[in-house]
C-alpha atoms as a PDB file:
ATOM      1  CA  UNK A   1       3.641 -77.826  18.250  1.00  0.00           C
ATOM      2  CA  UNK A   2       5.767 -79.253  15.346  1.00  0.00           C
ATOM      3  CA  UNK A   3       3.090 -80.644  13.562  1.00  0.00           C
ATOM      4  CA  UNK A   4       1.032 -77.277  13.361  1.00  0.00           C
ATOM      5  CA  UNK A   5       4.441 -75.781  11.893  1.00  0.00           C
ATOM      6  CA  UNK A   6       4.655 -78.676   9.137  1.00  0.00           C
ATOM      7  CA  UNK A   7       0.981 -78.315   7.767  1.00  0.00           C
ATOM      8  CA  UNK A   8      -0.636 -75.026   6.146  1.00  0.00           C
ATOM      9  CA  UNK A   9      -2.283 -71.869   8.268  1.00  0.00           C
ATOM     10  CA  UNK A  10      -5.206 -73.754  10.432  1.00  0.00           C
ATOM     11  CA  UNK A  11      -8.146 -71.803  10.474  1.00  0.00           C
ATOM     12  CA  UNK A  12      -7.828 -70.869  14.399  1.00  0.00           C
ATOM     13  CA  UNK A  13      -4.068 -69.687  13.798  1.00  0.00           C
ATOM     14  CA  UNK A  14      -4.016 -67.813  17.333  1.00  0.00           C
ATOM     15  CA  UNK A  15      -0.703 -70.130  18.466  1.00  0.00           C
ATOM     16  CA  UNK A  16       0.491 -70.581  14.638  1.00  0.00           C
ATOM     17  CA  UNK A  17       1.035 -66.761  14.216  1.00  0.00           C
ATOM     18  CA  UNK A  18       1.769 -66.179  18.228  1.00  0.00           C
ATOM     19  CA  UNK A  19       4.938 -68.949  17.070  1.00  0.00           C
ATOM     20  CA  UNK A  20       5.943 -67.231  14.047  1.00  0.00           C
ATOM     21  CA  UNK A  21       6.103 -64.065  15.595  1.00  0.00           C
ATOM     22  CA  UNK A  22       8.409 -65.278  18.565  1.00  0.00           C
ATOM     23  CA  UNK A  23      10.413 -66.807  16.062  1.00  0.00           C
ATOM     24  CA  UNK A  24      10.596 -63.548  13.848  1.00  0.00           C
ATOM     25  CA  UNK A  25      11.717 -61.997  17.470  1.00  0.00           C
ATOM     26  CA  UNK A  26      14.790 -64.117  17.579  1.00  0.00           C
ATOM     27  CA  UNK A  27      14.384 -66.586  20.108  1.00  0.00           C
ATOM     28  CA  UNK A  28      15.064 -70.685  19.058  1.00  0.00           C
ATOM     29  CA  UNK A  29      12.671 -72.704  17.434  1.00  0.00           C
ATOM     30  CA  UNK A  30      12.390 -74.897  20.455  1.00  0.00           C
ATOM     31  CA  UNK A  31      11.558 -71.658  22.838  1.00  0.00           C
ATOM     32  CA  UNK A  32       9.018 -70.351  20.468  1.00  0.00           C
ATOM     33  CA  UNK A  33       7.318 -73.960  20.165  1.00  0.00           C
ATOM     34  CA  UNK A  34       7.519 -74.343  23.945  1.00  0.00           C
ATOM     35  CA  UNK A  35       5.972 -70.606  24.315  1.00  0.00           C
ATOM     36  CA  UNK A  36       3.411 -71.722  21.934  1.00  0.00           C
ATOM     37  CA  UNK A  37       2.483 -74.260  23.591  1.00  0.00           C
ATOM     38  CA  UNK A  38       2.115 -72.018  26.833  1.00  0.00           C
ATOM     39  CA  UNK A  39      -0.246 -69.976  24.934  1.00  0.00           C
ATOM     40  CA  UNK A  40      -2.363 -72.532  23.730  1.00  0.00           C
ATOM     41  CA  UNK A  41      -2.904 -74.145  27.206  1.00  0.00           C
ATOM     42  CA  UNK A  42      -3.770 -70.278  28.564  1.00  0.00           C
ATOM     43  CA  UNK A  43      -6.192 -70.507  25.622  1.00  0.00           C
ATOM     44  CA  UNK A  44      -7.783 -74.024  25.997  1.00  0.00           C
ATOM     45  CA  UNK A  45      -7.497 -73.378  30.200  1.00  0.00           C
ATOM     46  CA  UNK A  46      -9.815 -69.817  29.678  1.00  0.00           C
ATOM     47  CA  UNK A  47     -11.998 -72.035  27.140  1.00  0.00           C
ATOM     48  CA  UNK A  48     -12.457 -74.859  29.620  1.00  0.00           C
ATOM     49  CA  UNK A  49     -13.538 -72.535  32.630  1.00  0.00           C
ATOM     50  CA  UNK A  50     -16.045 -70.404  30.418  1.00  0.00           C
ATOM     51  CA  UNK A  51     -17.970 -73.232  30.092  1.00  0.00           C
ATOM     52  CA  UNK A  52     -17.666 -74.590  33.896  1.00  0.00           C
ATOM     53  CA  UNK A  53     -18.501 -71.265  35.040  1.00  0.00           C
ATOM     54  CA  UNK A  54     -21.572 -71.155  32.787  1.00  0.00           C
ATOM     55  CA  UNK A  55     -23.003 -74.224  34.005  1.00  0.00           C
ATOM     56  CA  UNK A  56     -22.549 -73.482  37.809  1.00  0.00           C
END
């Protein structure tokens, strides 16, 4: 999480603006990185079992 806030806007910025956003809310830098991060494994979880359910 801190390297995606030291580099530019990725091109899949889901997390990225889902972090800025918390942080524009109020909460501490570490809470929005850590609910980042939470988002991002929702994200790679849902990602994972599209594919497992496509190939069952």
């Amino acid at each position: 999480m801190r390297i995606l806030k030291t580099h530019k806007e990725p091109d899949d910025c889901a997390v990225y603006r889902f972090i800025l956003k918390k942080e524009s809310e109020g909460k501490t830098k570490k809470a929005s990185k850590i609910a980042g991060l939470n988002k991002f494994l929702r994200i790679y979880y849902a990602r994972v079992m599209e594919v497992y359910s496509v190939t069952n």
